[in-house]
PDB file of N, CA and C in Angstrom:
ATOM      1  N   UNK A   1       3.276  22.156  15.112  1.00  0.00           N
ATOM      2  CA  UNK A   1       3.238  20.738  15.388  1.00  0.00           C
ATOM      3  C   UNK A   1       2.075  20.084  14.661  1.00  0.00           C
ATOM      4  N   UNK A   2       1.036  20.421  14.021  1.00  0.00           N
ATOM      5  CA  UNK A   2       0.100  20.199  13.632  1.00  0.00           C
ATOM      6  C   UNK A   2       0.054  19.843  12.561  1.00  0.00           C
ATOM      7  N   UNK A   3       0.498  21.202  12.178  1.00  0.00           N
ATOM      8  CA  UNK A   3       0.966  20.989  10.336  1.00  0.00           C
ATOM      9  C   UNK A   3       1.746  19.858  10.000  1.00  0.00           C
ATOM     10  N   UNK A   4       2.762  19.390  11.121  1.00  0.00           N
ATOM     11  CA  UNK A   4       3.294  18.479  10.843  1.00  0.00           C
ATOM     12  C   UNK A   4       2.728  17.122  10.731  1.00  0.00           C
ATOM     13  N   UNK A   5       1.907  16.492  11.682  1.00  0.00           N
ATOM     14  CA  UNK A   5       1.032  15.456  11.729  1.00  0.00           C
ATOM     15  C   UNK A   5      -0.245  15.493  10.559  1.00  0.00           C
ATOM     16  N   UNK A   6      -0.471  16.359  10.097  1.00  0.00           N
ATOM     17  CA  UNK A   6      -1.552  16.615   8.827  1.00  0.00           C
ATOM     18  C   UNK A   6      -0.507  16.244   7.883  1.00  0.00           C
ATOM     19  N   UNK A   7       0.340  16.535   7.630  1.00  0.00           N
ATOM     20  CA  UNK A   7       1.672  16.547   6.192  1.00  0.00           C
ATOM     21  C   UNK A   7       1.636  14.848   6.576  1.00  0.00           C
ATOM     22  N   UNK A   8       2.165  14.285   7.457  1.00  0.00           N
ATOM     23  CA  UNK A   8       2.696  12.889   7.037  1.00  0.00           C
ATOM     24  C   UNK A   8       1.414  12.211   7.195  1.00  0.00           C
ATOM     25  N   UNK A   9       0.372  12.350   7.208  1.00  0.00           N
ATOM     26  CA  UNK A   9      -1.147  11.985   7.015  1.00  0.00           C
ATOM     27  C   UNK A   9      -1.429  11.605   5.600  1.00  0.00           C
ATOM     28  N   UNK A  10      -1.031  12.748   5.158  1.00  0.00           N
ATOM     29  CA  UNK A  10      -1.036  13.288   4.173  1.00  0.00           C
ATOM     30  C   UNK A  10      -0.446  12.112   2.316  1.00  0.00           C
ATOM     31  N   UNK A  11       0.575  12.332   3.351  1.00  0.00           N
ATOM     32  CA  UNK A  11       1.857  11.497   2.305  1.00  0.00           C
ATOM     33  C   UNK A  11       1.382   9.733   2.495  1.00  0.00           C
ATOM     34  N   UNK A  12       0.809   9.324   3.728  1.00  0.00           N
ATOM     35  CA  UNK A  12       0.648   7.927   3.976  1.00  0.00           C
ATOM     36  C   UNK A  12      -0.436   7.753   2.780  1.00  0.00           C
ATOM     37  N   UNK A  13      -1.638   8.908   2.801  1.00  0.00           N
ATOM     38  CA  UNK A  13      -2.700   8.526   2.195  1.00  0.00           C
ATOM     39  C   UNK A  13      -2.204   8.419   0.682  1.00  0.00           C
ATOM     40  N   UNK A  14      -1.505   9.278   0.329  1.00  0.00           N
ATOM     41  CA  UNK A  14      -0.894   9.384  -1.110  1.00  0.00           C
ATOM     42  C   UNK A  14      -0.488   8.068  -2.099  1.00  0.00           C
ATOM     43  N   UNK A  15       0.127   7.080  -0.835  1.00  0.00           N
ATOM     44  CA  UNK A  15       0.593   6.161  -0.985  1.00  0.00           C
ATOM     45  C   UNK A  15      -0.364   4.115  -0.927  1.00  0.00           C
ATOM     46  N   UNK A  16      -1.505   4.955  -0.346  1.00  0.00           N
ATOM     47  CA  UNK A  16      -2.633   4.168  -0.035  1.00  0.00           C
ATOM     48  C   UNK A  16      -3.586   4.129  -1.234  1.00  0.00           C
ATOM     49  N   UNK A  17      -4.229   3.118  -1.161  1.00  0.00           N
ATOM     50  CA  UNK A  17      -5.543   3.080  -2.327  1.00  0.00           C
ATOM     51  C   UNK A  17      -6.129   1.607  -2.404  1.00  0.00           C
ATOM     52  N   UNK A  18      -7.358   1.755  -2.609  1.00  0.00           N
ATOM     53  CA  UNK A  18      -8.262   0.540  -3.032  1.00  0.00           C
ATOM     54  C   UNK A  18      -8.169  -0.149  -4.573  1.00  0.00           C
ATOM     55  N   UNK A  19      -8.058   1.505  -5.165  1.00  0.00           N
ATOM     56  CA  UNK A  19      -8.438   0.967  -6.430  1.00  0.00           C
ATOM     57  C   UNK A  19      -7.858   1.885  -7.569  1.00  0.00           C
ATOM     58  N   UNK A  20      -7.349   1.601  -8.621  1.00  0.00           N
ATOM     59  CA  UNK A  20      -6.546   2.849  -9.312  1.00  0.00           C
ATOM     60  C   UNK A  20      -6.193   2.370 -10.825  1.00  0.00           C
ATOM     61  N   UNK A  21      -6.098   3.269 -11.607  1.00  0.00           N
ATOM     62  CA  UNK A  21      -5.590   2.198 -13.005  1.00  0.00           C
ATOM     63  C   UNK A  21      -4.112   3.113 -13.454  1.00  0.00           C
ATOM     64  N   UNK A  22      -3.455   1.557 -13.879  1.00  0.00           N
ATOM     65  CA  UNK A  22      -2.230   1.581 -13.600  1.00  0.00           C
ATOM     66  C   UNK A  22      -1.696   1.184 -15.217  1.00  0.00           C
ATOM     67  N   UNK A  23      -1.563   1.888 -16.283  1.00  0.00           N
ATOM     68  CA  UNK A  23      -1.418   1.407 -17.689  1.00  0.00           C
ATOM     69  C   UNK A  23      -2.680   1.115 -18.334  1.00  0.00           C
ATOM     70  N   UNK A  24      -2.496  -0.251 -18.665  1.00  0.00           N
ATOM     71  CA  UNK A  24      -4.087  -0.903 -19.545  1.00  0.00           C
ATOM     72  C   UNK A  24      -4.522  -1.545 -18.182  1.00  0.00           C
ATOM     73  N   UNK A  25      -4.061  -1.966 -17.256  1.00  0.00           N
ATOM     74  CA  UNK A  25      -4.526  -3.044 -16.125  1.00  0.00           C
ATOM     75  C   UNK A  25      -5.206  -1.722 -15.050  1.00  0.00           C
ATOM     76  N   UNK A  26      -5.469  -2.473 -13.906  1.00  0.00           N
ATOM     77  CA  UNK A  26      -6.562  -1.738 -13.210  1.00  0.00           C
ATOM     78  C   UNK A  26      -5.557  -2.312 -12.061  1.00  0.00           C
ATOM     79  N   UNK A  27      -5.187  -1.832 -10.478  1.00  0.00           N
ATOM     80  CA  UNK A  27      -4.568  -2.398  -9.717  1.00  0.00           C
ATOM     81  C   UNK A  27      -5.954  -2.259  -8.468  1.00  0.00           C
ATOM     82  N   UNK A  28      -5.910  -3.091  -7.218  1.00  0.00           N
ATOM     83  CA  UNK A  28      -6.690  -3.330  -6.854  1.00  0.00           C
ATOM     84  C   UNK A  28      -5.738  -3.518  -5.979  1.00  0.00           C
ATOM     85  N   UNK A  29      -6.061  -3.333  -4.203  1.00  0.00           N
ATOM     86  CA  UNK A  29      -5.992  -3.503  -2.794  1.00  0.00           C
ATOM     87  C   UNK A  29      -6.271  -5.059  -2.859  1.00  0.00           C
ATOM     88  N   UNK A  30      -6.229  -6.314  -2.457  1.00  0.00           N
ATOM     89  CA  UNK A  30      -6.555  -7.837  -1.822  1.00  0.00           C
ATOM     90  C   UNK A  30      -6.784  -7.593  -0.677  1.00  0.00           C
ATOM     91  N   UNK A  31      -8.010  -7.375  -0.127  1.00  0.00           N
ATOM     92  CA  UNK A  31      -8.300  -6.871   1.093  1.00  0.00           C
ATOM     93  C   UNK A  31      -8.789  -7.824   2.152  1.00  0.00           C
ATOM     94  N   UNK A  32      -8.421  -9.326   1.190  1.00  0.00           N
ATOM     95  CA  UNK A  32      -8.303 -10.663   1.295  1.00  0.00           C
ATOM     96  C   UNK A  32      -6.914 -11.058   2.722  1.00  0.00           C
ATOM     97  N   UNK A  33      -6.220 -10.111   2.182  1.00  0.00           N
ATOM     98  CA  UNK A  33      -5.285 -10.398   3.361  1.00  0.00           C
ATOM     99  C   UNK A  33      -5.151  -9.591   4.163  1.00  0.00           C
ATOM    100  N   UNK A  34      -5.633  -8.286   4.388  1.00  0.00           N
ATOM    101  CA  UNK A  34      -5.375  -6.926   5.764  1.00  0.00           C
ATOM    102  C   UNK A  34      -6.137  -8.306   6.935  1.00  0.00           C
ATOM    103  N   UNK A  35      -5.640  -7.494   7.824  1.00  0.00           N
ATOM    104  CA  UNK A  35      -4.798  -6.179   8.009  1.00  0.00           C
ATOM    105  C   UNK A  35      -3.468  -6.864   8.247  1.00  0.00           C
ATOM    106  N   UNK A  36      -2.942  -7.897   8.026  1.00  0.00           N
ATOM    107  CA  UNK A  36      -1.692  -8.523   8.371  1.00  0.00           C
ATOM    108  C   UNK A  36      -0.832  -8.557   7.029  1.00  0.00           C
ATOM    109  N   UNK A  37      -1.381  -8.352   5.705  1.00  0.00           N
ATOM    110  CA  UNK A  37      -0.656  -8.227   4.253  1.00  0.00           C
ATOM    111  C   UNK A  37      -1.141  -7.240   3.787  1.00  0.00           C
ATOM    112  N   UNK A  38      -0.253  -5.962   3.233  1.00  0.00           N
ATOM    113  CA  UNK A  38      -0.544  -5.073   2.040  1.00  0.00           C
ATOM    114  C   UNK A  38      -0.131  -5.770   0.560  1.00  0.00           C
ATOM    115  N   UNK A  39      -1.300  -6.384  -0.280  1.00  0.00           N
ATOM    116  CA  UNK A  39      -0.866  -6.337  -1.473  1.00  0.00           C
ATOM    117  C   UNK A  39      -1.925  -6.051  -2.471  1.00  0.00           C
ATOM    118  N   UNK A  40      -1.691  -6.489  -3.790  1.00  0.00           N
ATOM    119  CA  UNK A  40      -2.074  -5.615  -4.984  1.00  0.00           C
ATOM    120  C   UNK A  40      -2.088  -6.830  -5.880  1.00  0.00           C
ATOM    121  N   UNK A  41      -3.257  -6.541  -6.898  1.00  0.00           N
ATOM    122  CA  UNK A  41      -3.598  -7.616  -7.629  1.00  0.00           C
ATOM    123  C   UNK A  41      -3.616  -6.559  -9.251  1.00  0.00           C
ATOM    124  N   UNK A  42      -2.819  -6.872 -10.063  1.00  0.00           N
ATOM    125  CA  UNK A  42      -3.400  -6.547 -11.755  1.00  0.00           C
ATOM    126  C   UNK A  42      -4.924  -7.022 -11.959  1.00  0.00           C
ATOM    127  N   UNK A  43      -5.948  -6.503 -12.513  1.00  0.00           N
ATOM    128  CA  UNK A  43      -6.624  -7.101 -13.563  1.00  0.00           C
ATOM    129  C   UNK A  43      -6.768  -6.604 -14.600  1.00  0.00           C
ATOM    130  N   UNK A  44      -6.072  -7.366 -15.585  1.00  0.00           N
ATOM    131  CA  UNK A  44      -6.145  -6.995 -17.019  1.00  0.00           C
ATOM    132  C   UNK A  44      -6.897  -7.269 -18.330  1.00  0.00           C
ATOM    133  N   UNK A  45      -8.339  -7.861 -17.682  1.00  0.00           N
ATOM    134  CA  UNK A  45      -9.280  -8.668 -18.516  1.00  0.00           C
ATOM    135  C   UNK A  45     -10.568  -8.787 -16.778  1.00  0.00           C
ATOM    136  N   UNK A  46     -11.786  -8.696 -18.428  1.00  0.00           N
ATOM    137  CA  UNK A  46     -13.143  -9.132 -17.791  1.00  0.00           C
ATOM    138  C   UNK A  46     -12.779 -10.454 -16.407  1.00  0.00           C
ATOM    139  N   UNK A  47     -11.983 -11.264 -17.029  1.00  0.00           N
ATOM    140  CA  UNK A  47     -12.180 -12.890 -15.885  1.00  0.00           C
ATOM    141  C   UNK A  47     -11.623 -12.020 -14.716  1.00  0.00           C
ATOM    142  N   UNK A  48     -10.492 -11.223 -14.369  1.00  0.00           N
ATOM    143  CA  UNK A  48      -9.565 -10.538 -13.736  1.00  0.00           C
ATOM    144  C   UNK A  48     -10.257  -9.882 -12.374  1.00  0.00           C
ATOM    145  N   UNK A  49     -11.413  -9.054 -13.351  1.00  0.00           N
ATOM    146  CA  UNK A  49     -12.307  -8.236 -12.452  1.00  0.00           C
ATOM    147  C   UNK A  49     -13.315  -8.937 -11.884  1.00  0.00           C
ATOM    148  N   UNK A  50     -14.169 -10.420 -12.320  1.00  0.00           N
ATOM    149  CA  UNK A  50     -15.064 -10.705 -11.946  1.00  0.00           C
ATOM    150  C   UNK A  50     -14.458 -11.678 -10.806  1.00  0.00           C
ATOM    151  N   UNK A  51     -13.257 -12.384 -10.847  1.00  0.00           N
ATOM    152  CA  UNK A  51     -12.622 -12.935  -9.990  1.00  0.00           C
ATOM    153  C   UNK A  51     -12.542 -12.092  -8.699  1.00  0.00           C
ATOM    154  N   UNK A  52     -12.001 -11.000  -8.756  1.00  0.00           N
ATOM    155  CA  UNK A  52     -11.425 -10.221  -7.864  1.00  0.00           C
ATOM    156  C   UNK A  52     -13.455  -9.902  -6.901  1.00  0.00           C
ATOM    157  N   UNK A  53     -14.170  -9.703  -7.622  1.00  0.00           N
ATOM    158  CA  UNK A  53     -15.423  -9.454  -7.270  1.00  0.00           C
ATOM    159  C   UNK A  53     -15.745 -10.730  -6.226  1.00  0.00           C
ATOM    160  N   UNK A  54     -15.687 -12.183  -7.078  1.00  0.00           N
ATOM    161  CA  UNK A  54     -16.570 -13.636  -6.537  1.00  0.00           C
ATOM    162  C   UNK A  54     -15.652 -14.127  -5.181  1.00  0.00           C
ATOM    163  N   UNK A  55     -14.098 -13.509  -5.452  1.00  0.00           N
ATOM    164  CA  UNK A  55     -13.447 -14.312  -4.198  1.00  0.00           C
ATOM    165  C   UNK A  55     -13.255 -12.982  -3.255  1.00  0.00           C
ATOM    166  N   UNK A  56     -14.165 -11.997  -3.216  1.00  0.00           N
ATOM    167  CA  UNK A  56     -13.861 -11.128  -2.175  1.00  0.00           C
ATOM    168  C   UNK A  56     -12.724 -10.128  -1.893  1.00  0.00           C
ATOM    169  N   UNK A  57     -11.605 -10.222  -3.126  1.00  0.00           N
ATOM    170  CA  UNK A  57     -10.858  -9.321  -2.848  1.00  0.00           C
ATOM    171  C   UNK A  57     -10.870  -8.196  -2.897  1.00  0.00           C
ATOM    172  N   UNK A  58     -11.698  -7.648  -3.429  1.00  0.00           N
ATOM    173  CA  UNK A  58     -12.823  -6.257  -2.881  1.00  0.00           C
ATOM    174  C   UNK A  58     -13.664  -5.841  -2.758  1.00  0.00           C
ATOM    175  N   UNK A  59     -14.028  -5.213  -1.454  1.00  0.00           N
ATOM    176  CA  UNK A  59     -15.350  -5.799  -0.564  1.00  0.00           C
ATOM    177  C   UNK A  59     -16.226  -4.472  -0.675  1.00  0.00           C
ATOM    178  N   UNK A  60     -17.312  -4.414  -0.383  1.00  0.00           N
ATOM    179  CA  UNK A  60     -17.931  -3.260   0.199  1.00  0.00           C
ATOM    180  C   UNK A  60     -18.291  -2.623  -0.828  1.00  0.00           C
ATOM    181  N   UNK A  61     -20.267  -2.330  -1.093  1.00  0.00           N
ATOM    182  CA  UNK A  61     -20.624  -1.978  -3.053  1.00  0.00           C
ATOM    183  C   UNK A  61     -20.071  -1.052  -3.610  1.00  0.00           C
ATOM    184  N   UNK A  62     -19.798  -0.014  -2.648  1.00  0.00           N
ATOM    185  CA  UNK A  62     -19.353   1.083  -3.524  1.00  0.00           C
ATOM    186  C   UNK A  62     -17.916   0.653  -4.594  1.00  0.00           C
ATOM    187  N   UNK A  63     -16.943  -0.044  -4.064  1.00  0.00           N
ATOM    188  CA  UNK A  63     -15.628  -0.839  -4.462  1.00  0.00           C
ATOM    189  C   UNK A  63     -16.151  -1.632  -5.619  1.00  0.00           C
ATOM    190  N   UNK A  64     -17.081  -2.588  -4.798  1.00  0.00           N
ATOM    191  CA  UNK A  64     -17.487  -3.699  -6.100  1.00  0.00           C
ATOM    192  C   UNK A  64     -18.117  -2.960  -7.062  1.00  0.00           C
ATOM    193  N   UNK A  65     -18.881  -2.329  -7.167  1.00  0.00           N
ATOM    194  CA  UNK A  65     -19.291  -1.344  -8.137  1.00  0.00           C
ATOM    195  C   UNK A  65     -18.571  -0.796  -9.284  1.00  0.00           C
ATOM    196  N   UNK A  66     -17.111  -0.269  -8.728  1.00  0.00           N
ATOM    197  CA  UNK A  66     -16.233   0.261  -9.728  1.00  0.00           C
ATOM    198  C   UNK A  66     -15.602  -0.831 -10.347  1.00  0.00           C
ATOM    199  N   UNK A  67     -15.155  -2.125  -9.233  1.00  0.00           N
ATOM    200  CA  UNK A  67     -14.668  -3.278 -10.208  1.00  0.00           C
ATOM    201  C   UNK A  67     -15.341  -3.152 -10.969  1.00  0.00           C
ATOM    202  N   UNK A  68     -16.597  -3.776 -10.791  1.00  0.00           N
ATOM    203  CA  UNK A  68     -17.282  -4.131 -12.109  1.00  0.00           C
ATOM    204  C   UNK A  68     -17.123  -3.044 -13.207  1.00  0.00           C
ATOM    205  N   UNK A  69     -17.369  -1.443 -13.064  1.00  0.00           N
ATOM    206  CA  UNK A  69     -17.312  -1.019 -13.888  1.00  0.00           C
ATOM    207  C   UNK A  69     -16.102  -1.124 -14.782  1.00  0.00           C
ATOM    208  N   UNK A  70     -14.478  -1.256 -14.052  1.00  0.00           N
ATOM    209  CA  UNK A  70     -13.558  -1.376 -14.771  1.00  0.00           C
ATOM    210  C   UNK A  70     -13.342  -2.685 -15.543  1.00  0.00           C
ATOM    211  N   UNK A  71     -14.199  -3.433 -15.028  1.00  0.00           N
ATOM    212  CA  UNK A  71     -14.648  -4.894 -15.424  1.00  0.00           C
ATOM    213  C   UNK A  71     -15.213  -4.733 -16.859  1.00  0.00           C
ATOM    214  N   UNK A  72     -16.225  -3.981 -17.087  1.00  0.00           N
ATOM    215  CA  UNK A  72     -17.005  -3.487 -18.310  1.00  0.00           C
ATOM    216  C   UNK A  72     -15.731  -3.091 -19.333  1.00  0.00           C
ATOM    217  N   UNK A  73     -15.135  -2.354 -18.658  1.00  0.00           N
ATOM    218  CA  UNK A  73     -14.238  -1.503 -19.483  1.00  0.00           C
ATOM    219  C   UNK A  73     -13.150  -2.063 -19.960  1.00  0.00           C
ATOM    220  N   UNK A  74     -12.706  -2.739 -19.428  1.00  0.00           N
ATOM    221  CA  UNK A  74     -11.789  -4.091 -19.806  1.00  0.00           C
ATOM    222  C   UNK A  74     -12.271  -4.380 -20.671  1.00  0.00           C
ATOM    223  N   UNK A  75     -13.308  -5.696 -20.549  1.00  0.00           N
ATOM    224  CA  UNK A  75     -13.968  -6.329 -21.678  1.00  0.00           C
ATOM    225  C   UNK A  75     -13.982  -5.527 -23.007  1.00  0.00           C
ATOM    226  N   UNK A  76     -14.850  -4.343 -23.002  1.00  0.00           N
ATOM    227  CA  UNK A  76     -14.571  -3.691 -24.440  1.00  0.00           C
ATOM    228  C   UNK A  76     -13.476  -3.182 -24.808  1.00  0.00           C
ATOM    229  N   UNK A  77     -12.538  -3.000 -24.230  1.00  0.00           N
ATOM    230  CA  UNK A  77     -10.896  -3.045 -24.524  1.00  0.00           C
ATOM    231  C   UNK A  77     -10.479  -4.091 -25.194  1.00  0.00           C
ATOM    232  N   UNK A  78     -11.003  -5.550 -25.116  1.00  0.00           N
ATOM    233  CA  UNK A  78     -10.624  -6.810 -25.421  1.00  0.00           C
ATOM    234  C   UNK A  78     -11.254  -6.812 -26.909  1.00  0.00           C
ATOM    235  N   UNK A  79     -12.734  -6.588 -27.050  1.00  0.00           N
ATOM    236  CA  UNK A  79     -13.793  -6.189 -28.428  1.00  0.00           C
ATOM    237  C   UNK A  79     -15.054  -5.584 -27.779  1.00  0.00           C
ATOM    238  N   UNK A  80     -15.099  -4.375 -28.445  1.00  0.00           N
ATOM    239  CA  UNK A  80     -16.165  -3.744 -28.724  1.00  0.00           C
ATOM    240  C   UNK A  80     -17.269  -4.184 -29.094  1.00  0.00           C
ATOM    241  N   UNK A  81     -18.329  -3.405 -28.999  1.00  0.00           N
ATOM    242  CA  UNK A  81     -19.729  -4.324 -29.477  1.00  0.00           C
ATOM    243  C   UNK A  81     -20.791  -4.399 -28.646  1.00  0.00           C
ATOM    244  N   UNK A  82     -22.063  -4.737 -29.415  1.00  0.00           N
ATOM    245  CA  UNK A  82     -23.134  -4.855 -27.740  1.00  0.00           C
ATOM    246  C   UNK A  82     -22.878  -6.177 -27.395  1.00  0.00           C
ATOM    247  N   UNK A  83     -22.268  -7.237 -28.162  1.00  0.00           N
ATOM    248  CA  UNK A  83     -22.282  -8.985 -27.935  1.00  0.00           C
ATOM    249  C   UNK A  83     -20.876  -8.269 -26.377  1.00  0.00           C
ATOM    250  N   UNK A  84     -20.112  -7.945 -26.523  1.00  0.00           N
ATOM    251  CA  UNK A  84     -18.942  -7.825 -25.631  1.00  0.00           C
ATOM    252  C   UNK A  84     -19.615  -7.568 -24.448  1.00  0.00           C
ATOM    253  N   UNK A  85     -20.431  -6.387 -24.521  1.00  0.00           N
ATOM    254  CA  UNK A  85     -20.544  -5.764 -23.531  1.00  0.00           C
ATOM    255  C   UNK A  85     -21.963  -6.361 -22.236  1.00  0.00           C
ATOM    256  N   UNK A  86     -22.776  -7.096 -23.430  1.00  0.00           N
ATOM    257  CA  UNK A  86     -23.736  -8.172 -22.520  1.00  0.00           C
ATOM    258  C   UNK A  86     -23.052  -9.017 -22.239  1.00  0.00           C
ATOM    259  N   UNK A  87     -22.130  -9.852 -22.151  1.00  0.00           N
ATOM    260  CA  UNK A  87     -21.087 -10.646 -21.830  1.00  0.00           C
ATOM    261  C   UNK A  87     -20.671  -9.967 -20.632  1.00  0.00           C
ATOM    262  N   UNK A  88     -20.309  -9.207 -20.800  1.00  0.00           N
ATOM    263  CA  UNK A  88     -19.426  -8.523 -19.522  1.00  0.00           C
ATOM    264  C   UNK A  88     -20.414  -8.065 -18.388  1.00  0.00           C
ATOM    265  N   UNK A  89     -22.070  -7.946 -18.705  1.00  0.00           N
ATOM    266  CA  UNK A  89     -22.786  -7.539 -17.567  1.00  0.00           C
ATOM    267  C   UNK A  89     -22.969  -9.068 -17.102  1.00  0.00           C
ATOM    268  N   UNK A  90     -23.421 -10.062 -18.135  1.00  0.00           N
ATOM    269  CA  UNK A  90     -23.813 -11.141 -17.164  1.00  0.00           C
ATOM    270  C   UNK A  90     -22.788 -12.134 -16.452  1.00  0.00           C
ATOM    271  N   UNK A  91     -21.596 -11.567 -17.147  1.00  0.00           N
ATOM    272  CA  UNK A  91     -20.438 -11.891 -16.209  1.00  0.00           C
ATOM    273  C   UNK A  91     -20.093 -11.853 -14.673  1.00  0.00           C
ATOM    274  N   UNK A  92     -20.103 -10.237 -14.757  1.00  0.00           N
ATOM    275  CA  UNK A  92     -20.469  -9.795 -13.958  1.00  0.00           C
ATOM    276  C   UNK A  92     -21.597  -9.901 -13.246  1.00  0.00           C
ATOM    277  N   UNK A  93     -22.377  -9.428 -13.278  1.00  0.00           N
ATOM    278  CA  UNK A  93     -24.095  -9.887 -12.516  1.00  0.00           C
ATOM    279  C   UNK A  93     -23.949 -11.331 -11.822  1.00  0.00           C
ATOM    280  N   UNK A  94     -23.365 -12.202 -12.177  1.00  0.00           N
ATOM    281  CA  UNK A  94     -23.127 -13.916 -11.772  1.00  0.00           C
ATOM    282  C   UNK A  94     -22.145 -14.035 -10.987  1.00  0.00           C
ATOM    283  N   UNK A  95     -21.326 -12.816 -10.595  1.00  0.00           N
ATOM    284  CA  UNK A  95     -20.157 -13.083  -9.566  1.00  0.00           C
ATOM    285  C   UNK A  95     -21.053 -12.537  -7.523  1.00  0.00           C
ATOM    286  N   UNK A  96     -22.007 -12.117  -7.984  1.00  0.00           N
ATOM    287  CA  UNK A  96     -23.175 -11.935  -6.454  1.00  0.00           C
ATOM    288  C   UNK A  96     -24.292 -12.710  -6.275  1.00  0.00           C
TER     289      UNK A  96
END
C-alpha cells in the first residue's frame, strides 16, 4: 500500500515544476495565480524574464535567481558580447 502512495507522488511531482526550459524559451509556473490557477508563462527574451521577475510571477530568491540567470542567457542568445550582457545585468538588477 505504500509503494503505491509513493508511485502516484511520484508521477504528480513529474508533472509539476517552477521552472524548466522548454526549446529556446524558458517556461515558468505564474505563481501569480495559485493556488486557484495552474498556469505557465514562455519567456523568450531578456524583457520576458525581467517581467516575470518585477510583476512577481516568480517569487522566492532562490526562483528569482534562476530567472534572472535564464534572463542572462536569453539576452546573449539574442547577441553576444560584454555590451549584451551588462544590459542584461542592469536589466535585471532594476526589476528589485
Amino acid at each position: 500500500m505504500q509503494s503505491r502512495k509513493l508511485q502516484s507522488t511520484f508521477m504528480i511531482s513529474d508533472r509539476l515544476f517552477t521552472i524548466r526550459e522548454e526549446g529556446n524559451a524558458v517556461l515558468i509556473l505564474d505563481q501569480t495565480l495559485l493556488p486557484h490557477q495552474y498556469a505557465t508563462r514562455h519567456l523568450n527574451a531578456l524583457a520576458d524574464a525581467a517581467h516575470a521577475i518585477r510583476a512577481m510571477q516568480v517569487r522566492g530568491a532562490p526562483l528569482i535567481g534562476v530567472t534572472a540567470a535564464y534572463g542572462v542567457a536569453l539576452a546573449l542568445k539574442e547577441g553576444a558580447g560584454n555590451k549584451a550582457l551588462d544590459n542584461a545585468v542592469r536589466t535585471l538588477a532594476a526589476t528589485r
